[in-house]
N, C-alpha and C. Protein backbone atom coordinates (compact mmCIF):
# COMPACT_ATOMS: atom_id res chain seq x y z
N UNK A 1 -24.26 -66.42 -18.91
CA UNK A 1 -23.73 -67.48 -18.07
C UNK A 1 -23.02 -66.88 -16.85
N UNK A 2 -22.38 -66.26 -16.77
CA UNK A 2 -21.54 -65.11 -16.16
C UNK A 2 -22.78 -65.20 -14.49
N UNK A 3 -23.77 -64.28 -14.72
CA UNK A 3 -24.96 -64.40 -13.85
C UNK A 3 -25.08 -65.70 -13.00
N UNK A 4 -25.45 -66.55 -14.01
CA UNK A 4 -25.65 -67.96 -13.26
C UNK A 4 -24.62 -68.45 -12.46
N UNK A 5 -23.56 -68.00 -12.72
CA UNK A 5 -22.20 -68.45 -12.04
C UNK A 5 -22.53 -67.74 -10.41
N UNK A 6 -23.59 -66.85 -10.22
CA UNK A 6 -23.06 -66.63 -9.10
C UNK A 6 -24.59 -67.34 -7.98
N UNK A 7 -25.16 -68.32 -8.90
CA UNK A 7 -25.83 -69.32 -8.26
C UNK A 7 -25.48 -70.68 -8.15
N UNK A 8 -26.42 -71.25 -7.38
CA UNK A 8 -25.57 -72.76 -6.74
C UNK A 8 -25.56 -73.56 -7.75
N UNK A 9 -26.66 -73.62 -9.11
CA UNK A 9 -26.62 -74.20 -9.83
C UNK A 9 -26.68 -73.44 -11.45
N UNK A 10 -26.17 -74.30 -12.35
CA UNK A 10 -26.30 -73.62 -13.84
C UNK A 10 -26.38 -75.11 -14.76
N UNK A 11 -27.15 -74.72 -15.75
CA UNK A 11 -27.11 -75.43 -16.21
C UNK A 11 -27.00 -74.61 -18.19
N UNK A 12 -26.15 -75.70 -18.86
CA UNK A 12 -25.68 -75.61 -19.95
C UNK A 12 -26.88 -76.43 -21.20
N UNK A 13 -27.39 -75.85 -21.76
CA UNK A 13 -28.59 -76.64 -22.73
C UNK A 13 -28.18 -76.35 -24.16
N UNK A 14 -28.42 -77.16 -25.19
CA UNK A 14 -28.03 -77.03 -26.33
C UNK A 14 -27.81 -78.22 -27.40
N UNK A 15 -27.88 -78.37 -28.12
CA UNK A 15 -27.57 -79.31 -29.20
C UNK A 15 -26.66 -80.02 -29.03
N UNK A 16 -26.34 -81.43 -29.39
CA UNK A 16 -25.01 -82.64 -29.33
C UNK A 16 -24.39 -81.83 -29.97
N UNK A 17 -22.75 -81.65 -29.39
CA UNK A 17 -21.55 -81.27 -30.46
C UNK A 17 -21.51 -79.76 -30.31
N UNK A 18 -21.93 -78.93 -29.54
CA UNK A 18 -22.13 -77.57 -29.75
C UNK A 18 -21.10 -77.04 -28.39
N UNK A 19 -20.31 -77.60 -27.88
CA UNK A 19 -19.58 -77.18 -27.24
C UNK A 19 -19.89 -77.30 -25.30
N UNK A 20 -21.02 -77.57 -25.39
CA UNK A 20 -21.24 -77.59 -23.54
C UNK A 20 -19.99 -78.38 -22.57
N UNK A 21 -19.42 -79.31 -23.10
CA UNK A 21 -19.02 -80.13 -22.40
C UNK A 21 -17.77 -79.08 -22.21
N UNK A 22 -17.06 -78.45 -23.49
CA UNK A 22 -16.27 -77.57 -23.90
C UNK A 22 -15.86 -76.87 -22.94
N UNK A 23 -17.14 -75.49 -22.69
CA UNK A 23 -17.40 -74.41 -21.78
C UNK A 23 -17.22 -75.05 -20.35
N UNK A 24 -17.80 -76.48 -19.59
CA UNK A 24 -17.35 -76.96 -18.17
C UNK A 24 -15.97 -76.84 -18.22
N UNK A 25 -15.59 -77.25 -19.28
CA UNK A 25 -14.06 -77.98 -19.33
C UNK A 25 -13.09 -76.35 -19.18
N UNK A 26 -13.01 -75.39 -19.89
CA UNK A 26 -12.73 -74.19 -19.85
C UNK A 26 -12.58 -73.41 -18.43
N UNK A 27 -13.96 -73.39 -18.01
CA UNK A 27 -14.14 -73.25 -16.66
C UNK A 27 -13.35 -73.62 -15.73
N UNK A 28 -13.39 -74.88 -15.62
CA UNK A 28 -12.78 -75.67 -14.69
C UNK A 28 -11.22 -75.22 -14.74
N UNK A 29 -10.54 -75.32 -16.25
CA UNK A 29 -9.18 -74.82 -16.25
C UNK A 29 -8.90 -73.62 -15.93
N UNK A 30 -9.92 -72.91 -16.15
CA UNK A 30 -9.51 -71.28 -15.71
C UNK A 30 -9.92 -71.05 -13.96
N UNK A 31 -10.48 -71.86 -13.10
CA UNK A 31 -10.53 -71.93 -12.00
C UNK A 31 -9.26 -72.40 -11.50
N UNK A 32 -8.78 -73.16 -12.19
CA UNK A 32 -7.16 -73.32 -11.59
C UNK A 32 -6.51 -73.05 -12.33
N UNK A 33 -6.12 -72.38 -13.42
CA UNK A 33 -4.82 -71.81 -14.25
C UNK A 33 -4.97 -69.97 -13.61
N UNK A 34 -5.74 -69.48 -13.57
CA UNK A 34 -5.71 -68.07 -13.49
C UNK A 34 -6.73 -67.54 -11.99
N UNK A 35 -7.74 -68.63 -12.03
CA UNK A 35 -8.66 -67.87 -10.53
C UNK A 35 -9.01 -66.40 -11.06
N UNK A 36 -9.42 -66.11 -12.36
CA UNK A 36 -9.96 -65.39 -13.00
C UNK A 36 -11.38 -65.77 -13.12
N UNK A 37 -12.11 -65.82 -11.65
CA UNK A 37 -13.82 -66.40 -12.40
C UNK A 37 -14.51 -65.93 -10.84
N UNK A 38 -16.09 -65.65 -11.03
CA UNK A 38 -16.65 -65.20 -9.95
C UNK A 38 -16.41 -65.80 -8.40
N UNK A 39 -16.56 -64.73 -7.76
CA UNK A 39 -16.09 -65.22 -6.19
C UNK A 39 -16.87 -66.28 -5.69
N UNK A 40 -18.02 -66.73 -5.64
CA UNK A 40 -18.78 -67.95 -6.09
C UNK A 40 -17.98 -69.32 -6.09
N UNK A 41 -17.42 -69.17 -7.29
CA UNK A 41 -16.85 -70.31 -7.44
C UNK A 41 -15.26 -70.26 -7.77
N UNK A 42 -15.00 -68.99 -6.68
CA UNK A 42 -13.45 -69.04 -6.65
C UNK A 42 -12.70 -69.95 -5.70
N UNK A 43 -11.64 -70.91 -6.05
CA UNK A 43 -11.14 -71.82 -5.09
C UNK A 43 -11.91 -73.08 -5.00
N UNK A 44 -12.58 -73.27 -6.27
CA UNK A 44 -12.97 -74.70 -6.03
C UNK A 44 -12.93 -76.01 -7.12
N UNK A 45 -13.18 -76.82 -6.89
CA UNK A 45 -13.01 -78.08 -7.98
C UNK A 45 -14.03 -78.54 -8.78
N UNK A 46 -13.68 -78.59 -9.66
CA UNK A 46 -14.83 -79.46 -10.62
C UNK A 46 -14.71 -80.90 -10.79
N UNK A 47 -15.63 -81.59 -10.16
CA UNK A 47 -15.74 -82.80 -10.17
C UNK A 47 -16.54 -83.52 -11.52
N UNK A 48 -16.55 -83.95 -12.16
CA UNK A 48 -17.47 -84.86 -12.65
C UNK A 48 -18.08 -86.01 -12.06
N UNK A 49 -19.20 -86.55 -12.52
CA UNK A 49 -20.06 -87.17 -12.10
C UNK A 49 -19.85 -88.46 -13.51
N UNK A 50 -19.42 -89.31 -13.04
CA UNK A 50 -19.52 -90.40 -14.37
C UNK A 50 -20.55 -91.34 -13.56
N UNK A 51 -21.56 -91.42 -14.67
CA UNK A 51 -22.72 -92.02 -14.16
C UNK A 51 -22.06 -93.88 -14.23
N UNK A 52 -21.99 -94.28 -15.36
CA UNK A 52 -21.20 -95.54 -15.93
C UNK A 52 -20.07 -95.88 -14.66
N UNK A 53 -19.25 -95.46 -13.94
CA UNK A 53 -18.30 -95.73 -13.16
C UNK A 53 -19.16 -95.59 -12.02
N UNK A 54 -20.19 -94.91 -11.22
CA UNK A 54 -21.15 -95.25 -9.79
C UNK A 54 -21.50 -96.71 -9.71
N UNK A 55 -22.22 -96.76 -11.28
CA UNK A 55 -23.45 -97.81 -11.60
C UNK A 55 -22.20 -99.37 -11.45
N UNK A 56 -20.94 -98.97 -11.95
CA UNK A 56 -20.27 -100.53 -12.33
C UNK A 56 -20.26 -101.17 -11.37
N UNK A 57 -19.94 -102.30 -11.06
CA UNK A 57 -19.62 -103.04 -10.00
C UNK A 57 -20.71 -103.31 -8.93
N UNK A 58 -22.16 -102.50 -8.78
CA UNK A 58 -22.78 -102.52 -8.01
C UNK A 58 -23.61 -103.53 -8.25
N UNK A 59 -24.30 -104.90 -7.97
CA UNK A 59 -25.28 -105.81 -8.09
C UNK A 59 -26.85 -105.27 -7.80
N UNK A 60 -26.83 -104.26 -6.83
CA UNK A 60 -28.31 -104.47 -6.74
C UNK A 60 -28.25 -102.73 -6.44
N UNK A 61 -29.47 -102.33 -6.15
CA UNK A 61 -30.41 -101.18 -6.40
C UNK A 61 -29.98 -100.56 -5.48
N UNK A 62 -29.83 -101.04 -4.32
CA UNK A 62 -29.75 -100.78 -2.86
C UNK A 62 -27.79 -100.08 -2.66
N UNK A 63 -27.00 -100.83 -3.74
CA UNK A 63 -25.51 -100.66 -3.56
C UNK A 63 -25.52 -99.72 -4.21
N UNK A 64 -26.02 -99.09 -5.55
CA UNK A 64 -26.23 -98.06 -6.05
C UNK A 64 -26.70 -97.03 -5.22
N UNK A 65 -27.98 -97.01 -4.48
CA UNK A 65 -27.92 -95.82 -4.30
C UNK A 65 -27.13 -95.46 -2.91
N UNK A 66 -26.52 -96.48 -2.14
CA UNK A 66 -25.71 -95.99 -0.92
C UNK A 66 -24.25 -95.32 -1.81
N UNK A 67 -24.27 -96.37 -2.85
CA UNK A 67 -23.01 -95.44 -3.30
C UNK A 67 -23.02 -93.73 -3.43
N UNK A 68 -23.84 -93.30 -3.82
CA UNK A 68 -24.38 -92.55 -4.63
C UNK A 68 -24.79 -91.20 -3.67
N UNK A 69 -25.30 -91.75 -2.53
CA UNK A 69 -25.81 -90.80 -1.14
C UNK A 69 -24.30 -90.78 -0.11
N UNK A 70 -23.53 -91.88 -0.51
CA UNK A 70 -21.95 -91.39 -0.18
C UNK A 70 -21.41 -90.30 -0.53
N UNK A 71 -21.38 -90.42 -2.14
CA UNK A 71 -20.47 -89.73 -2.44
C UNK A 71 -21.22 -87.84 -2.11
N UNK A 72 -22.52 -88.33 -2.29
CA UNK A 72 -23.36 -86.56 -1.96
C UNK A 72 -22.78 -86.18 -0.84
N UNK A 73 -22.30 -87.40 -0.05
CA UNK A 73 -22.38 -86.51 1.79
C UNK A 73 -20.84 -86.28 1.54
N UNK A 74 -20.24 -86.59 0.86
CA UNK A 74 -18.76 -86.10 0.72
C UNK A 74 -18.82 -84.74 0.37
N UNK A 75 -19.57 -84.93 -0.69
CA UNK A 75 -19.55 -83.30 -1.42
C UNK A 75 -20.34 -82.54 -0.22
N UNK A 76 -21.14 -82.66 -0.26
CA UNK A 76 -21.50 -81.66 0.92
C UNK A 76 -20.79 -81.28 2.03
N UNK A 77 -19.88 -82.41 2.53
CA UNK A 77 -18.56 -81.99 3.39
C UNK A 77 -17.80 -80.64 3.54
N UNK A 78 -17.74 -81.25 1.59
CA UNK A 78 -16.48 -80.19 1.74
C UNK A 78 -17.47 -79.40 0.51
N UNK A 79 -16.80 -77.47 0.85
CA UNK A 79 -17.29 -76.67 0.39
C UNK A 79 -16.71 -76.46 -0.66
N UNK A 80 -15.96 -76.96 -1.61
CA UNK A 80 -14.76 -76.43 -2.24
C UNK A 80 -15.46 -77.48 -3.76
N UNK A 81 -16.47 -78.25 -3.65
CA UNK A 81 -16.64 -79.08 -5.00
C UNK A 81 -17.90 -78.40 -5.76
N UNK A 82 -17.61 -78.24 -7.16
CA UNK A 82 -18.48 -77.85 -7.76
C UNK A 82 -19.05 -79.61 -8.38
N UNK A 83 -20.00 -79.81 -8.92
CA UNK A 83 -19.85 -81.43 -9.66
C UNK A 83 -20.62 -80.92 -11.18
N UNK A 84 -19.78 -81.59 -11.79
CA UNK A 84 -20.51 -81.55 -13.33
C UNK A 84 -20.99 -82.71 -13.44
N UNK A 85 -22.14 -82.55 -13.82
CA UNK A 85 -23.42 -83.87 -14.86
C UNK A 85 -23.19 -83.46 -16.09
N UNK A 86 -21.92 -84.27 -17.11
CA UNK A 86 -22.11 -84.54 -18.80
C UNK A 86 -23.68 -85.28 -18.40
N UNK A 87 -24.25 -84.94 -20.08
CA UNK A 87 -25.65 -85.51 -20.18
C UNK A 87 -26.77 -85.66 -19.01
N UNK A 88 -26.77 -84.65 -18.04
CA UNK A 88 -27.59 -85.03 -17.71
C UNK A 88 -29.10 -86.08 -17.06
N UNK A 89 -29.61 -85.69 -18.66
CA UNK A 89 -30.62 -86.30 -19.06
C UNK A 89 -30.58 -87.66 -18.97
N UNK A 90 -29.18 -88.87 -18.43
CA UNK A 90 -28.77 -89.92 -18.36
C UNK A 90 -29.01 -90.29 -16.74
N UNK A 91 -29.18 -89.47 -16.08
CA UNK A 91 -29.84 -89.37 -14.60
C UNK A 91 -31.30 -90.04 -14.57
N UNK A 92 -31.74 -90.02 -15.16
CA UNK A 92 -33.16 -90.27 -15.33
C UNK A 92 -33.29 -91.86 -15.48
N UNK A 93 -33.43 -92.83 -14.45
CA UNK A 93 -33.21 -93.73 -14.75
C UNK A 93 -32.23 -94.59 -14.28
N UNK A 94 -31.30 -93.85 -14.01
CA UNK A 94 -30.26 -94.23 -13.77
C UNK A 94 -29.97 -95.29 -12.85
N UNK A 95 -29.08 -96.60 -12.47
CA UNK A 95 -29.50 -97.07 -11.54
C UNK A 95 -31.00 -97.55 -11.28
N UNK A 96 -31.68 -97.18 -11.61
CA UNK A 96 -33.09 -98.09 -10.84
C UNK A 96 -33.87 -98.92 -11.84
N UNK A 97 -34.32 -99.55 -10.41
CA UNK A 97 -34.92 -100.80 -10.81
C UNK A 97 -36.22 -100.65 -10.90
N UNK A 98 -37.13 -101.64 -11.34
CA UNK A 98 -38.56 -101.59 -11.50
C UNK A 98 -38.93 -101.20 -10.02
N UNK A 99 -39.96 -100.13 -9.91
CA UNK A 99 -40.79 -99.66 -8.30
C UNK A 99 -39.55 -99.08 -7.82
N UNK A 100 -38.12 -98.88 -8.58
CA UNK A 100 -37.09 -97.86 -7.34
C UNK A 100 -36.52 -96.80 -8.22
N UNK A 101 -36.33 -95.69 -7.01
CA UNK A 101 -36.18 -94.42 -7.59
C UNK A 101 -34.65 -94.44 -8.08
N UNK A 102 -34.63 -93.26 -9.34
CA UNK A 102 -33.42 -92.93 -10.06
C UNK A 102 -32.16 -92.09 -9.34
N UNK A 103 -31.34 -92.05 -9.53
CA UNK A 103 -29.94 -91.04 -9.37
C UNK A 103 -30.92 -89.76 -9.28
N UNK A 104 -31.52 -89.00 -10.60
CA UNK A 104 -32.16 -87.56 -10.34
C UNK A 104 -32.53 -87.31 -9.25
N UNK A 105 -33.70 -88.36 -8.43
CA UNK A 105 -34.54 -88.55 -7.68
C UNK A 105 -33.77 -88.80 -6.17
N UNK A 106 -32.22 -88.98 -6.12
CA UNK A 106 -31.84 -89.18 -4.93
C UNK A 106 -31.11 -87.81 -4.70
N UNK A 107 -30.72 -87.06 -5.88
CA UNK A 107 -30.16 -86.14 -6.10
C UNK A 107 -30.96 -84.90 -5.60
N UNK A 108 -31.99 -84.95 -6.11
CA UNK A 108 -32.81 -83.52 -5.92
C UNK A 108 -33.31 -82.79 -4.98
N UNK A 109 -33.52 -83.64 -3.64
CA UNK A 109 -33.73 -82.57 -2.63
C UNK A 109 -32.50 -81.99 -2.07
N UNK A 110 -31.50 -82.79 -1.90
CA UNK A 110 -30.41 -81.57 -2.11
C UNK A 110 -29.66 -80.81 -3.10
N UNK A 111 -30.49 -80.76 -4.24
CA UNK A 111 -30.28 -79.75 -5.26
C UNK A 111 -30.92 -78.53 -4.60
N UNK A 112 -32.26 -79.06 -4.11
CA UNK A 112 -33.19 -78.06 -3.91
C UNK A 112 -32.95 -76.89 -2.93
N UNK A 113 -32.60 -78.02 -1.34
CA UNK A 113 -31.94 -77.51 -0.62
C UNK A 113 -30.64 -76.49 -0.46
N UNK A 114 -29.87 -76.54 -1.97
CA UNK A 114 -28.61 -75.88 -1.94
C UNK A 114 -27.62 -76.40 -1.28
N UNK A 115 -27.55 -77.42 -1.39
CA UNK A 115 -26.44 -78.34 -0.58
C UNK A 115 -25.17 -79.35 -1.51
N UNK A 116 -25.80 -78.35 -2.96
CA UNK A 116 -24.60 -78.95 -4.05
C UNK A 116 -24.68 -78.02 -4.64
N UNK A 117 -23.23 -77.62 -5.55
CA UNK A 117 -23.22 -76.94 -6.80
C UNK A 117 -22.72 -77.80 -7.66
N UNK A 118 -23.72 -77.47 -8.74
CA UNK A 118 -24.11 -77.99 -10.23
C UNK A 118 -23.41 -77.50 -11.08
């Protein structure tokens, strides 16, 4: 893991209950209790991503994903946010409607691009 830390993205895979959420959570505290962690991701924040709190309040497809391409252009703003996805795999879908694309799908070319850390 160590390695991956010094790319834009990492990702944590493994069984329910086996600690992933754990290891973000660790991270994140030792980025601000000690700044004991690669230069990478020294000096920055871990955000979470709560999929359930984007999606609330929004009526239609369209409020979702402006929400959603907001909050990306924030992060991309500023250089200092790492964002954690708990579950993932809950992206898929997310938000959309029949014929409209998901959260993953609004997400990914600037995954691709390098214009977020994961």
């Amino acid at each position: 893991m160590q390695e991956s830390l010094t790319k834009n993205n990492t990702c944590l895979i493994g069984e329910a209950v086996v600690g992933k959420t754990a290891i973000a959570e660790g991270l994140a505290q030792n980025i601000l209790a000690t700044g004991d962690v690669p230069e990478t991701i020294e000096g920055k924040k871990v955000i979470t991503l709560e999929m359930g709190l984007l999606v609330a309040g929004t009526n239609t497809q369209r409020e979702f994903e402006e929400r959603l391409k907001k909050l990306m252009e924030e992060i991309k703003q500023s250089d200092d946010i790492i964002l954690f996805i708990d579950e993932v795999h809950s992206l898929i879908g997310a938000g959309a409607a029949e014929g409209a694309i998901d959260a993953a799908n609004i997400l990914k070319p600037a995954l691709a691009r390098g214009e977020l850390q994961v």
